[in-house]
C-alpha atoms as a PDB file:
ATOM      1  CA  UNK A   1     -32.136  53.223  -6.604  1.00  0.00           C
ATOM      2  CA  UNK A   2     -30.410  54.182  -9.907  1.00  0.00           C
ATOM      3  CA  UNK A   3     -28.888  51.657 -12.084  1.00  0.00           C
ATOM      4  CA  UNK A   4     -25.321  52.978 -11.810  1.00  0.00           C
ATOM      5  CA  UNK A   5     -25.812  53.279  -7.743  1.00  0.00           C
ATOM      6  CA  UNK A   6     -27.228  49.304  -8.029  1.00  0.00           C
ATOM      7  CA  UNK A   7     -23.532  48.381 -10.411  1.00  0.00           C
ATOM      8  CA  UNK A   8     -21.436  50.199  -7.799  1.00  0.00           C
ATOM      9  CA  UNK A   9     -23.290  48.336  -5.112  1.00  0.00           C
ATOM     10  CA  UNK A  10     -22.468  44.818  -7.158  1.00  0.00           C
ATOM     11  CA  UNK A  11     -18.969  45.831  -7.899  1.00  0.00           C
ATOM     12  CA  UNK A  12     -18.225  46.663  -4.239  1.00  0.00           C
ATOM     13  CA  UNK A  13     -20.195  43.147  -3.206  1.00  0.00           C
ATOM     14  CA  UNK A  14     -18.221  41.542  -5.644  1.00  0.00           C
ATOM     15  CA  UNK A  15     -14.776  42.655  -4.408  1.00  0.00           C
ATOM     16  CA  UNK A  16     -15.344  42.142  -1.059  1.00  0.00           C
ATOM     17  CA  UNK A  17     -16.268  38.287  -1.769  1.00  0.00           C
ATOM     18  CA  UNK A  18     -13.001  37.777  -4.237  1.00  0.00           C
ATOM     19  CA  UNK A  19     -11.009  39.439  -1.576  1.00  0.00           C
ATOM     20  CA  UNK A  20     -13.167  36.728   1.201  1.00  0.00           C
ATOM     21  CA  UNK A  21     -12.564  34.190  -1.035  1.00  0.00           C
ATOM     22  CA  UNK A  22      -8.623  34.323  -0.836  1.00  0.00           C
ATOM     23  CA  UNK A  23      -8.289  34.638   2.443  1.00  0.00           C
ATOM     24  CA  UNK A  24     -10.269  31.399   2.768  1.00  0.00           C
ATOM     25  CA  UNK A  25      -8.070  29.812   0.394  1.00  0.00           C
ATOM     26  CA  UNK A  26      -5.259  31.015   2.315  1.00  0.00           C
ATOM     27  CA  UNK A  27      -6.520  29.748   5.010  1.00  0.00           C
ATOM     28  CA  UNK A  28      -7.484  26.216   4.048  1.00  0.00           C
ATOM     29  CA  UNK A  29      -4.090  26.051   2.488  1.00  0.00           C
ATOM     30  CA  UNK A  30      -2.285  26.718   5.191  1.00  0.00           C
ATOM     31  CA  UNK A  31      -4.148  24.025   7.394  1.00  0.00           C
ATOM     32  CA  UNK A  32      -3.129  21.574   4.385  1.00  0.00           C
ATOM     33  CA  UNK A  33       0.037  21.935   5.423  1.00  0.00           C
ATOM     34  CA  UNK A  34      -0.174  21.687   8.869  1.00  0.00           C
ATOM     35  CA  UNK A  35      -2.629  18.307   8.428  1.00  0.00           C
ATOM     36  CA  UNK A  36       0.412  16.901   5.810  1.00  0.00           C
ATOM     37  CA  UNK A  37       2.784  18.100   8.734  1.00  0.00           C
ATOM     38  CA  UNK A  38       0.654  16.030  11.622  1.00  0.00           C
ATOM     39  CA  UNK A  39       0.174  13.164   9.244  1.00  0.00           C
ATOM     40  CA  UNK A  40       3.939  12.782   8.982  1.00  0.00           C
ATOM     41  CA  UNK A  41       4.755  13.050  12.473  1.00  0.00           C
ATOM     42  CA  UNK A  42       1.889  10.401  13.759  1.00  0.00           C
ATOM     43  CA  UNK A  43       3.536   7.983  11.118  1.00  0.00           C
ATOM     44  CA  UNK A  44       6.914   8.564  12.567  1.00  0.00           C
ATOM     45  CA  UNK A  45       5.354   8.116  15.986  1.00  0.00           C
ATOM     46  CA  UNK A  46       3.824   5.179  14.953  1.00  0.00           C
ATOM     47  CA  UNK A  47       6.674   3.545  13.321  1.00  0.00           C
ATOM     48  CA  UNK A  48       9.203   4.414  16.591  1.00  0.00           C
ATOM     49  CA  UNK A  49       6.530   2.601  18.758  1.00  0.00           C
ATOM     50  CA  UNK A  50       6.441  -0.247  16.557  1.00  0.00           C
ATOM     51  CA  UNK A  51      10.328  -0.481  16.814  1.00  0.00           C
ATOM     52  CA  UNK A  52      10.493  -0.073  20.745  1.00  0.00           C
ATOM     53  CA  UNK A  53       7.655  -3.364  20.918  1.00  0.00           C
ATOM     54  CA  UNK A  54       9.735  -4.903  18.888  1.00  0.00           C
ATOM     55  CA  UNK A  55      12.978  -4.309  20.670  1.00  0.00           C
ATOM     56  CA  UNK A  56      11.867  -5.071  24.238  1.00  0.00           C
ATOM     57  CA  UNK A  57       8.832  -8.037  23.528  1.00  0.00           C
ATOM     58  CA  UNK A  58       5.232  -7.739  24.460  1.00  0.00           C
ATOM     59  CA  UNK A  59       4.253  -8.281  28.163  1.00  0.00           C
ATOM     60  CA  UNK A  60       0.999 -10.354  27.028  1.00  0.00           C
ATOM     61  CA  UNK A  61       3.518 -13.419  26.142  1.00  0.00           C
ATOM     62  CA  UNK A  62       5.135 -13.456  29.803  1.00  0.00           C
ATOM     63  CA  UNK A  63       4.183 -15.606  31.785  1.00  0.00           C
ATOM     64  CA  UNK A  64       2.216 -14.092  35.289  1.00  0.00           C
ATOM     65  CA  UNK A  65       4.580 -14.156  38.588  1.00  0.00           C
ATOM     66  CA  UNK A  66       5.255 -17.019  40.359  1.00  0.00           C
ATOM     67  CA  UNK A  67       3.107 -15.199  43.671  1.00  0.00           C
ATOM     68  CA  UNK A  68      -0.009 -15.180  41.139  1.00  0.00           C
END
């Protein structure tokens, strides 16, 4: 193999990495945003729960049923 057949060969490897490369980074950004988007919404979840226990008691501190 010649030595300009062997720099094509490296130059065409080398694009085809850089151009793997960003779509990877595309990629991984793009699940960034959806993890940052998830991580919002189970804090918002958690917080609403936290308000509806607070608003309507826990069941562990009633007493059972008279029939019990």
């Amino acid at each position: 193999m010649s030595l300009e057949m062997r720099i094509a060969d490296l130059e065409s490897r080398l694009a085809f990495q850089d151009d793997t490369i960003q779509t990877l980074n595309d990629i991984l950004v793009e699940q960034q945003r959806l993890v940052d988007r998830l991580q919002l919404q189970v804090t918002a979840l958690a917080r609403r729960q936290e308000e509806l226990l607070s608003q309507f008691g826990s069941n562990e501190d009633e007493a059972p049923p008279p029939h019990y």
